[in-house]
Protein backbone atom coordinates (compact mmCIF):
# COMPACT_ATOMS: atom_id res chain seq x y z
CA UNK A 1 30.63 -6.33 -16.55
CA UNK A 2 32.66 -8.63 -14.77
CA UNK A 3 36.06 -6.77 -15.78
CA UNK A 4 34.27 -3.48 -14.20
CA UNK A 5 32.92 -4.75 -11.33
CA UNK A 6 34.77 -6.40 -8.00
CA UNK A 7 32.00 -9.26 -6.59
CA UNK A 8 33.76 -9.24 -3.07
CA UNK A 9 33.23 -5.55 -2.30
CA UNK A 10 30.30 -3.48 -1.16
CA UNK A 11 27.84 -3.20 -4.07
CA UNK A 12 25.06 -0.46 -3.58
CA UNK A 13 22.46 -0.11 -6.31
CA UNK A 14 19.91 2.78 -7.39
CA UNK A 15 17.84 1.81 -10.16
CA UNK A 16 14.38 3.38 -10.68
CA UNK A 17 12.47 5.86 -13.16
CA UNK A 18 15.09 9.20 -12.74
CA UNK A 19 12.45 11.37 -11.73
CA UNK A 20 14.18 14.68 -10.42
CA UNK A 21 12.32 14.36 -6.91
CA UNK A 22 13.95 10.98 -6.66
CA UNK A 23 17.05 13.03 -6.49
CA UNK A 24 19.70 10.60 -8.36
CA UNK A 25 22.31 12.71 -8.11
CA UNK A 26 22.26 13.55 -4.37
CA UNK A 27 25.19 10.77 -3.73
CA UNK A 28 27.44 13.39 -5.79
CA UNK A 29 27.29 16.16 -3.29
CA UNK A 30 30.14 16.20 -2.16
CA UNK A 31 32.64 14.32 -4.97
CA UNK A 32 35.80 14.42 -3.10
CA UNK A 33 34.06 12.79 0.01
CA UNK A 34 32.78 10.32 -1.90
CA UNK A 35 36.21 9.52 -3.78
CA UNK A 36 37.52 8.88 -0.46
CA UNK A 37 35.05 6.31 -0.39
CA UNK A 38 34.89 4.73 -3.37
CA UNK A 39 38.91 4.39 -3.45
CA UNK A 40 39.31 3.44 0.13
CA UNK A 41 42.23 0.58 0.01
CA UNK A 42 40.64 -1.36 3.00
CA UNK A 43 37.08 -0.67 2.60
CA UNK A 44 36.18 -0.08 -1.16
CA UNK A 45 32.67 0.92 -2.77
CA UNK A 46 30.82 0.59 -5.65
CA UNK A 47 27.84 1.46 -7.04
CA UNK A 48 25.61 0.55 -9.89
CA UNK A 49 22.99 2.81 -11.36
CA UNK A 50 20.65 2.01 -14.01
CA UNK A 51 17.02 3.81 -15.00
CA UNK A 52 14.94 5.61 -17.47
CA UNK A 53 13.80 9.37 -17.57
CA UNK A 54 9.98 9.96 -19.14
CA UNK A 55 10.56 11.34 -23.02
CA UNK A 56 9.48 14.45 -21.98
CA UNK A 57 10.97 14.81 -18.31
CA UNK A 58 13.97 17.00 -18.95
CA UNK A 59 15.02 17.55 -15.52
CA UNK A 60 15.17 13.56 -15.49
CA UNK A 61 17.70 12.97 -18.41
CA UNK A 62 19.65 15.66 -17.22
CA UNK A 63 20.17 13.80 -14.08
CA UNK A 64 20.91 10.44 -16.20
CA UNK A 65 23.43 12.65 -18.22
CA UNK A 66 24.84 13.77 -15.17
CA UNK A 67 25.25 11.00 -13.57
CA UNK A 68 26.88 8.84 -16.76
CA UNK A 69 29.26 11.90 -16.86
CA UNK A 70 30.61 10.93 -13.31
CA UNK A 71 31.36 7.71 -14.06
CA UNK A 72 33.33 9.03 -16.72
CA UNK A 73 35.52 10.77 -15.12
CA UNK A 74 39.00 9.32 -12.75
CA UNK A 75 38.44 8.08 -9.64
CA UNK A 76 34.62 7.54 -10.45
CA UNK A 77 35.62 4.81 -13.37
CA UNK A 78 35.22 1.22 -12.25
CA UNK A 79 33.44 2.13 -8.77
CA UNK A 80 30.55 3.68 -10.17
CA UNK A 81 28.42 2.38 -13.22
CA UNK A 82 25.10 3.20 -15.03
CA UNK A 83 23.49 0.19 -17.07
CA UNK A 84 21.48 1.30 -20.00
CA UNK A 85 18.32 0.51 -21.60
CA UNK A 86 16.69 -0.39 -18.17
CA UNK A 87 13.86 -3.20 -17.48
CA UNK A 88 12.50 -5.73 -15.68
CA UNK A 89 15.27 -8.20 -16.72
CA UNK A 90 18.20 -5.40 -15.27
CA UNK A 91 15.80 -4.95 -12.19
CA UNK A 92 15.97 -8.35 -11.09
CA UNK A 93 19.24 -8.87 -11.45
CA UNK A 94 19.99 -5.74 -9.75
CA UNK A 95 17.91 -6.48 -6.89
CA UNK A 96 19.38 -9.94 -6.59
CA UNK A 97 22.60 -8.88 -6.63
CA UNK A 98 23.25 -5.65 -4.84
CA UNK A 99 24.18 -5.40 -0.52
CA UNK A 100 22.06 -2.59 -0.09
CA UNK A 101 19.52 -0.36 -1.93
CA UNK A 102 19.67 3.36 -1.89
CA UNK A 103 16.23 5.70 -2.29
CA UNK A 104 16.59 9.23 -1.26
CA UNK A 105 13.85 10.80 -2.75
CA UNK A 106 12.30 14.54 -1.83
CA UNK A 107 10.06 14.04 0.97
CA UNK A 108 6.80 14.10 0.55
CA UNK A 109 6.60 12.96 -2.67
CA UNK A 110 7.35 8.99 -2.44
CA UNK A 111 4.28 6.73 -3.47
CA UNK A 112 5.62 3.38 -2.49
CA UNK A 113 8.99 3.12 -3.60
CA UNK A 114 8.23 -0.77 -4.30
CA UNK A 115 11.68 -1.46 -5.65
CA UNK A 116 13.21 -1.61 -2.65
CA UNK A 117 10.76 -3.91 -1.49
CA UNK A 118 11.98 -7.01 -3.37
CA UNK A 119 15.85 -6.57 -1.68
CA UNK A 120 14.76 -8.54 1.70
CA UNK A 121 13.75 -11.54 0.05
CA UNK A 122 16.95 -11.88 -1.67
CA UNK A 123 18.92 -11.01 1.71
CA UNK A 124 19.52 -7.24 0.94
CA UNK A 125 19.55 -4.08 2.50
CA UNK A 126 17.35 -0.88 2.31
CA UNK A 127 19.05 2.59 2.95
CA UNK A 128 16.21 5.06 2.59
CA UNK A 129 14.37 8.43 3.19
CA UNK A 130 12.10 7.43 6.08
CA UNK A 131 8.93 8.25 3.21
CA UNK A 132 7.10 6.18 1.39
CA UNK A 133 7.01 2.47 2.26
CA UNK A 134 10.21 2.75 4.18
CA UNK A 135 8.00 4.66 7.26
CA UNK A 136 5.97 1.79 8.06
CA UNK A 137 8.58 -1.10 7.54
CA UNK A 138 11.91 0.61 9.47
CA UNK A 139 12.72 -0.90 12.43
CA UNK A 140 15.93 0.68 13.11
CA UNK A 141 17.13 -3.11 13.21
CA UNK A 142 16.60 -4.11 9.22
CA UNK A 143 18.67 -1.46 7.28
CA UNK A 144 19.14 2.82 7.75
CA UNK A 145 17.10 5.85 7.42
CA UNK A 146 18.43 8.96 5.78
CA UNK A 147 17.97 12.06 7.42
CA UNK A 148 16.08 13.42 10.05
CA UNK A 149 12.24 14.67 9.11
CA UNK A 150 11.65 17.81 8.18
CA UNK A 151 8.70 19.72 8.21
CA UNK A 152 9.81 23.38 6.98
CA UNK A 153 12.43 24.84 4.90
CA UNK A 154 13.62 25.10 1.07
CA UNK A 155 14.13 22.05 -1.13
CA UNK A 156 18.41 23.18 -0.89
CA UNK A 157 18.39 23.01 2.78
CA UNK A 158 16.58 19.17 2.57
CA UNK A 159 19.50 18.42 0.40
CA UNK A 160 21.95 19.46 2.21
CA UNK A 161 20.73 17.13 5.22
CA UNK A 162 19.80 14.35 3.33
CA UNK A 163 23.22 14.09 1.74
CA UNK A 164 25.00 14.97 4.69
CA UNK A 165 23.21 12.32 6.91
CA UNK A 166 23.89 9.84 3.62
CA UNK A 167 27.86 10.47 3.87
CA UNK A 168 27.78 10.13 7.61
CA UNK A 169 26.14 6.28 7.37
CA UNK A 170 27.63 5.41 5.03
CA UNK A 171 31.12 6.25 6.06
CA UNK A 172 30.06 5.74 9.98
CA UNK A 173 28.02 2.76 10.07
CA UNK A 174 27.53 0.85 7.21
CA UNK A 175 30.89 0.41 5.07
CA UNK A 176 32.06 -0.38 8.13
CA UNK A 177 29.90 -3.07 9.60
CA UNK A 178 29.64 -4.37 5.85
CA UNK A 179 33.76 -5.12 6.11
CA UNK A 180 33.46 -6.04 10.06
CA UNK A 181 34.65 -9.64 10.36
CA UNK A 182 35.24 -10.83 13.62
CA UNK A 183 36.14 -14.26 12.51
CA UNK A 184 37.97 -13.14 9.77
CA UNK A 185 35.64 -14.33 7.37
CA UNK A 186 31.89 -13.70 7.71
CA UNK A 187 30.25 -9.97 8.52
CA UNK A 188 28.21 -11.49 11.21
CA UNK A 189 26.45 -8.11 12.58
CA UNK A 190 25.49 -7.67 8.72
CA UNK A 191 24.19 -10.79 8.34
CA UNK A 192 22.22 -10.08 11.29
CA UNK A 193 20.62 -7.04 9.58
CA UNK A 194 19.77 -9.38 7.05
CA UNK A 195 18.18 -11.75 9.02
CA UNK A 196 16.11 -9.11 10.22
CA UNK A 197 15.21 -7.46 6.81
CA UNK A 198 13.79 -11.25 5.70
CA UNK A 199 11.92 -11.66 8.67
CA UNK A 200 10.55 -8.43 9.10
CA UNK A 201 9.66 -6.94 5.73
CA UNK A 202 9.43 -10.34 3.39
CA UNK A 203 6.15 -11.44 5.24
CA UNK A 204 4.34 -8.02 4.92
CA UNK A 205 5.34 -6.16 1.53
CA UNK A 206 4.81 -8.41 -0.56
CA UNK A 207 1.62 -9.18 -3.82
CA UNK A 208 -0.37 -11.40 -1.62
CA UNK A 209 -0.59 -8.24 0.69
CA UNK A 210 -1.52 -6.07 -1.96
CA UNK A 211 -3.93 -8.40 -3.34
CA UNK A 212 -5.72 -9.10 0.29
CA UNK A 213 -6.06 -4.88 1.21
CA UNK A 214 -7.39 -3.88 -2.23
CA UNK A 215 -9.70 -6.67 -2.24
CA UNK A 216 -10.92 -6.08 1.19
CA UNK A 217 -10.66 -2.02 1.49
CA UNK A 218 -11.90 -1.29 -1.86
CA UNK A 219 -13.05 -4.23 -4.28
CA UNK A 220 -15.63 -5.54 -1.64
CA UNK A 221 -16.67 -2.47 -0.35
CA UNK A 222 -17.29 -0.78 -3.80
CA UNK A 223 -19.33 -4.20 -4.87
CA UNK A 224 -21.33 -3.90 -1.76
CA UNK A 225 -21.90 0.33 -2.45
CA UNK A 226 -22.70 -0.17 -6.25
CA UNK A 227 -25.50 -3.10 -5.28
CA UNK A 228 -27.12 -0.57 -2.48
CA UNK A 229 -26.74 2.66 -4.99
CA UNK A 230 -28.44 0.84 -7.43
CA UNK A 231 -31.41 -0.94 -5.64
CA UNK A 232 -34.84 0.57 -6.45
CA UNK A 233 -33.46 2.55 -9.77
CA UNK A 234 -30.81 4.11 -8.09
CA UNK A 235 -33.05 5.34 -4.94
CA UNK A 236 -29.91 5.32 -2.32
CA UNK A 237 -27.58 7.37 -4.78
CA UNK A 238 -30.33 10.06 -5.35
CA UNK A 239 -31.33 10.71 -1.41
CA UNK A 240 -27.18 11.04 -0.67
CA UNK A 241 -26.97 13.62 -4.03
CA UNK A 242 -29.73 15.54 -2.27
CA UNK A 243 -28.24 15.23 1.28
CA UNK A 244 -24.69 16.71 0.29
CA UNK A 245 -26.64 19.45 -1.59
CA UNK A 246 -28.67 19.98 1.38
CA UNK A 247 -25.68 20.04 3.76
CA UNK A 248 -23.37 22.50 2.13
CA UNK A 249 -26.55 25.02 1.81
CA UNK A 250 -27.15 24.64 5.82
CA UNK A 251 -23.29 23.86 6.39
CA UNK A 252 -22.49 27.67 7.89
CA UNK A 253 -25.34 27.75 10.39
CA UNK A 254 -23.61 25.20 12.36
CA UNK A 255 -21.37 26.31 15.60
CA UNK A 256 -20.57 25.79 18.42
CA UNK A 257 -21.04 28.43 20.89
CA UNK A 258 -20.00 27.20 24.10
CA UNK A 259 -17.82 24.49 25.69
CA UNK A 260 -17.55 23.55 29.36
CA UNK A 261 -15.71 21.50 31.62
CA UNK A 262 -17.23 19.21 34.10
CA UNK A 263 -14.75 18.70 36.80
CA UNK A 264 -12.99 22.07 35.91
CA UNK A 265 -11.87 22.61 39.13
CA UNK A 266 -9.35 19.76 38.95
CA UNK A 267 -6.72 20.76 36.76
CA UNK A 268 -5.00 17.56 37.09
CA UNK A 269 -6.51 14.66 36.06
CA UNK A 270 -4.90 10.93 37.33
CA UNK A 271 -4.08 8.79 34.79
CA UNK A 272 -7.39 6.62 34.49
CA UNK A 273 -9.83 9.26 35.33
CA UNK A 274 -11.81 10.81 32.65
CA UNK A 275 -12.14 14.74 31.85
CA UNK A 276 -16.01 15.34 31.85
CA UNK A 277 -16.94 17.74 28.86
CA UNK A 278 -19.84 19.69 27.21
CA UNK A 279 -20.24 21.41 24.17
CA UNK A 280 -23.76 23.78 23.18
CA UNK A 281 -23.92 23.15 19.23
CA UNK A 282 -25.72 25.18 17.10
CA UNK A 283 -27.45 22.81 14.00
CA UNK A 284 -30.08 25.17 12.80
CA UNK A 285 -32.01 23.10 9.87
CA UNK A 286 -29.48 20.46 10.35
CA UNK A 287 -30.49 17.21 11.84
CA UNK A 288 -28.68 16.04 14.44
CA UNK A 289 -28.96 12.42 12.96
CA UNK A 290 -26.53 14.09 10.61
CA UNK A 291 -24.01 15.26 12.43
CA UNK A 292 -21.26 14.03 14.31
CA UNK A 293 -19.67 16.06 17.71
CA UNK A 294 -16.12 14.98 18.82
CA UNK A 295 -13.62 15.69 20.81
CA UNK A 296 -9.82 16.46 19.43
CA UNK A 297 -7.49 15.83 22.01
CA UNK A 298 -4.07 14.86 22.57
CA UNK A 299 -0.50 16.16 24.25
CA UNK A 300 -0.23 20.00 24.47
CA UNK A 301 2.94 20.97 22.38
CA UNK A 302 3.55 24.69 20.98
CA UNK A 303 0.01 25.08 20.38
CA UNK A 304 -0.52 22.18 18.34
CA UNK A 305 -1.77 18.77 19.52
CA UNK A 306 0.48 15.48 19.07
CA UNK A 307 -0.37 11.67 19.05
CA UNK A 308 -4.19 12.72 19.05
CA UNK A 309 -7.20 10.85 19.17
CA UNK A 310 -10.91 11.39 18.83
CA UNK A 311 -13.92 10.96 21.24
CA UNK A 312 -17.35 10.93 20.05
CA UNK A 313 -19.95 13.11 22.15
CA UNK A 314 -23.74 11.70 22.77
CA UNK A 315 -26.44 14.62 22.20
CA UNK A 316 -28.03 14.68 25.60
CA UNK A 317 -30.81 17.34 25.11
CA UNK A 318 -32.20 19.92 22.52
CA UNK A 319 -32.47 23.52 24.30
CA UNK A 320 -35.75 25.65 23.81
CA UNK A 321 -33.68 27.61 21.63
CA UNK A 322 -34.41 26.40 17.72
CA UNK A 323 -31.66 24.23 16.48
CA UNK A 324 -29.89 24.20 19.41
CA UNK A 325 -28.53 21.10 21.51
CA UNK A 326 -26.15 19.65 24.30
CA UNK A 327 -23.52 16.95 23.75
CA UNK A 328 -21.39 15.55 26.57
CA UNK A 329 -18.87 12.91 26.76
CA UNK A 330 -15.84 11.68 28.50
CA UNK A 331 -12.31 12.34 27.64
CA UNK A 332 -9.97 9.30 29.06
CA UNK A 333 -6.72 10.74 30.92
CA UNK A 334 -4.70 7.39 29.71
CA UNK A 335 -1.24 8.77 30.45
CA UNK A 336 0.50 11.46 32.19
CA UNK A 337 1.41 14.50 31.01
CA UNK A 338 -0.35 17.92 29.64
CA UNK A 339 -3.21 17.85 27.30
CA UNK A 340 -5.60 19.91 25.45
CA UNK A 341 -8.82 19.43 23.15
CA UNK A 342 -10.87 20.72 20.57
CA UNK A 343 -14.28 20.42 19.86
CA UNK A 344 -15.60 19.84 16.25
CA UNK A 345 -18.70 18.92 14.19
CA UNK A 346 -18.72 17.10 11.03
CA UNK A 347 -21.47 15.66 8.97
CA UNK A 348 -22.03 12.33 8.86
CA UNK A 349 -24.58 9.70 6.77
CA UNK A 350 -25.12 6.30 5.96
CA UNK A 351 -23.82 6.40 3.25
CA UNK A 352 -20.45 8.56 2.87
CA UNK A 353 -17.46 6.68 2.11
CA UNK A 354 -15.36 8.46 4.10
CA UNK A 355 -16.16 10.58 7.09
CA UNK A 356 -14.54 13.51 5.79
CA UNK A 357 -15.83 13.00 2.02
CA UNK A 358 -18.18 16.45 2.08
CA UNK A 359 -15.21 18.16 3.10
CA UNK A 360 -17.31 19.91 5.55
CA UNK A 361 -16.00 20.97 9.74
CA UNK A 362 -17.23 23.21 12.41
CA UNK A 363 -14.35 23.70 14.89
CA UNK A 364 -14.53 25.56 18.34
C-alpha cells in the first residue's frame, strides 16, 4: 500500500456499507474534472475507498464494481484505491489515517452516518450532506457541507447539485487550504479546522452520549411505564386500550367552529405584547380533560408557517350548547416581523407516550 499511496498528499476516504442511496459513485460525475484533480502537479489528491454491498443489494455491488473499474483505468491508478474485504480493522485505520471524510448520501435517507463521527478525535475532517448527524454537529467552522437543501425535485437533479457543489469545495476551498502554508511548512488555517472539529464534535458524538440519551429517553422511561401498566393486573394498560378505542369512535365530532381575535383591531402587534385569541371547540362526547387546544404559530411565508411554536389554550367556559366550549390564550409577539396561526385540537392522556401517538388532529 505504501508503493500506491503518497503519505504527504491530501488523503480523502469513503468507506461504509455501498448502499446505492449512499451514492458512492457521485465523486465520478464528472471524470475529466476530477482527473484534473487528482493529477494536479502542485496540489495532488487521493482517495481511498473501501466497503461492502448486502448479498442481495445489487444496485450496491454494482456501485463497488463501478467504482474498482475507475481505479483501473489511467489517470485514476495510484490516486484512487478501493481496499477489499472491509471491517472494523480497515475502518480504524481508515479513520485514523485519512484528512477528511466524504458522505454524500441521498437526502433524506441518512440514519446517523456514525462513521464519520470517529474522524474528529483523530484530528480529521468531515465533508458531508448536511443529513443525518452532520445537521446537528456543522458549524460551518469544523469541516464542509455539500449542497444546498432541497425540498422538491427528481433524485437526477439532487445529483447533479450535490456533485456539482462537491467539485466546487473541493477544488475552491479545501485542496486549497489543505496545501496553504504560510510558513512554508504547516497548513495552519487547516489545522485550525481541526482544532475546531476536536473541540466541537469529540465531546458530544461520542458512546457515553449514546449511552446517557437511551438510558434516560427510553430505558428509564419504559421501566417506569411497564411498572404503572402492570400495577393492579394490568389496570392502567386496560383503561388507555379503552380510551384510544373510545377516542377514534368520537374523534370526528370534534371541531372547531369559530376563532376570534381579541385585540383585532391592532394589526400590529409590538414586539413584547401578546395577540389575545379565542377559539369555540366543538368536543361532543369528548371530555375536555382529554383534549388539548393550541395555538400553531410562527412567521408568515408563502402560506406556510416557519420557525413555529406552540401555545397551549385554557378552556374558560362550556356554552349551553352540548359539547361545546371556549378556550383562550395568549400568543407572545417575541420578534418583529409578520405572523400567522392555526388553531388545533389533539387528544391527550396520562398516559400516551407521545402526544401525537393516536395519530389523531382537529385543525381550523
Amino acid at each position: 500500500m505504501n508503493a500506491i499511496l503518497d503519505p504527504e498528499i491530501l488523503t480523502i476516504g469513503f468507506a461504509r456499507r455501498f448502499a446505492t442511496y449512499k451514492r458512492g459513485a457521485l465523486l465520478f460525475s464528472d471524470p475529466d474534472r476530477l482527473l484534473r484533480m487528482l493529477n494536479d502537479l502542485a496540489r495532488p489528491v487521493q482517495f481511498i475507498f473501501a466497503g461492502k454491498a448486502h448479498p442481495r443489494d445489487e444496485g450496491g455491488k454494482a456501485l463497488i464494481q463501478e467504482v474498482y473499474k475507475l481505479t483501473r483505468q489511467t489517470g485514476f491508478h495510484n490516486r484512487i484505491v478501493f481496499i477489499e474485504d472491509y471491517d472494523t480493522y480497515i475502518a480504524r485505520r481508515l479513520v485514523q489515517g485519512v484528512d477528511l471524510w466524504l458522505n454524500n448520501p441521498l437526502r433524506p435517507l441518512e440514519a446517523s452516518g456514525t462513521s464519520g463521527m470517529k474522524l474528529p478525535p483523530n484530528g480529521g475532517l468531515n465533508l458531508s450532506v448536511l443529513d443525518g448527524w452532520w445537521c446537528e454537529s456543522y458549524n460551518g467552522k469544523n469541516g464542509w457541507a455539500i449542497g444546498a437543501e432541497i425540498e422538491s425535485g427528481t433524485t437526477e437533479f439532487q445529483n447533479e447539485v450535490d456533485a456539482t457543489s462537491l467539485y466546487q469545495l473541493l477544488e475552491n476551498q479545501i485542496i486549497p487550504l489543505y496545501y496553504a502554508k504560510p510558513d512554508g511548512k504547516l497548513p495552519l488555517a487547516w489545522l485550525q479546522l481541526m482544532r475546531e472539529s476536536i473541540r466541537s464534535v469529540t465531546p458530544v458524538f461520542n458512546t457515553h452520549r449514546m449511552v446517557k440519551e437511551y438510558t434516560v429517553r427510553l430505558y428509564l422511561p419504559a421501566a417506569k411505564a411497564h411498572a404503572e401498566f402492570s400495577r393492579d393486573h394490568w389496570r392502567a394498560a386496560t383503561a388507555l386500550s379503552q380510551w384510544k378505542a373510545q377516542m377514534r369512535k368520537d374523534w370526528p365530532q370534534v371541531k372547531i367552529s369559530e376563532v376570534q381575535i381579541g385585540n383585532k383591531e391592532r394589526h400590529r402587534i409590538p414586539v413584547g405584547d401578546c395577540l389575545q385569541v379565542s377559539a369555540r371547540i366543538h368536543l361532543g362526547p369528548v371530555a375536555p380533560d382529554h383534549v388539548r387546544v393550541e395555538a400553531y404559530h410562527g412567521e408568515a411565508e408563502n402560506d406556510a408557517l416557519r420557525n413555529p411554536a406552540v401555545t397551549t389554550l385554557t378552556e374558560s367556559r362550556p356554552l349551553e350548547s352540548d359539547g361545546d366550549y371556549i378556550y383562550e390564550g395568549s400568543i407572545p409577539a417575541s420578534e418583529s416581523g409578520t405572523y400567522g396561526f392555526s388553531m388545533r385540537v389533539v387528544p391527550t392522556y396520562p398516559h400516551l407516550l407521545q402526544p401525537h401517538e393516536l395519530r389523531l388532529i382537529a385543525w381550523d
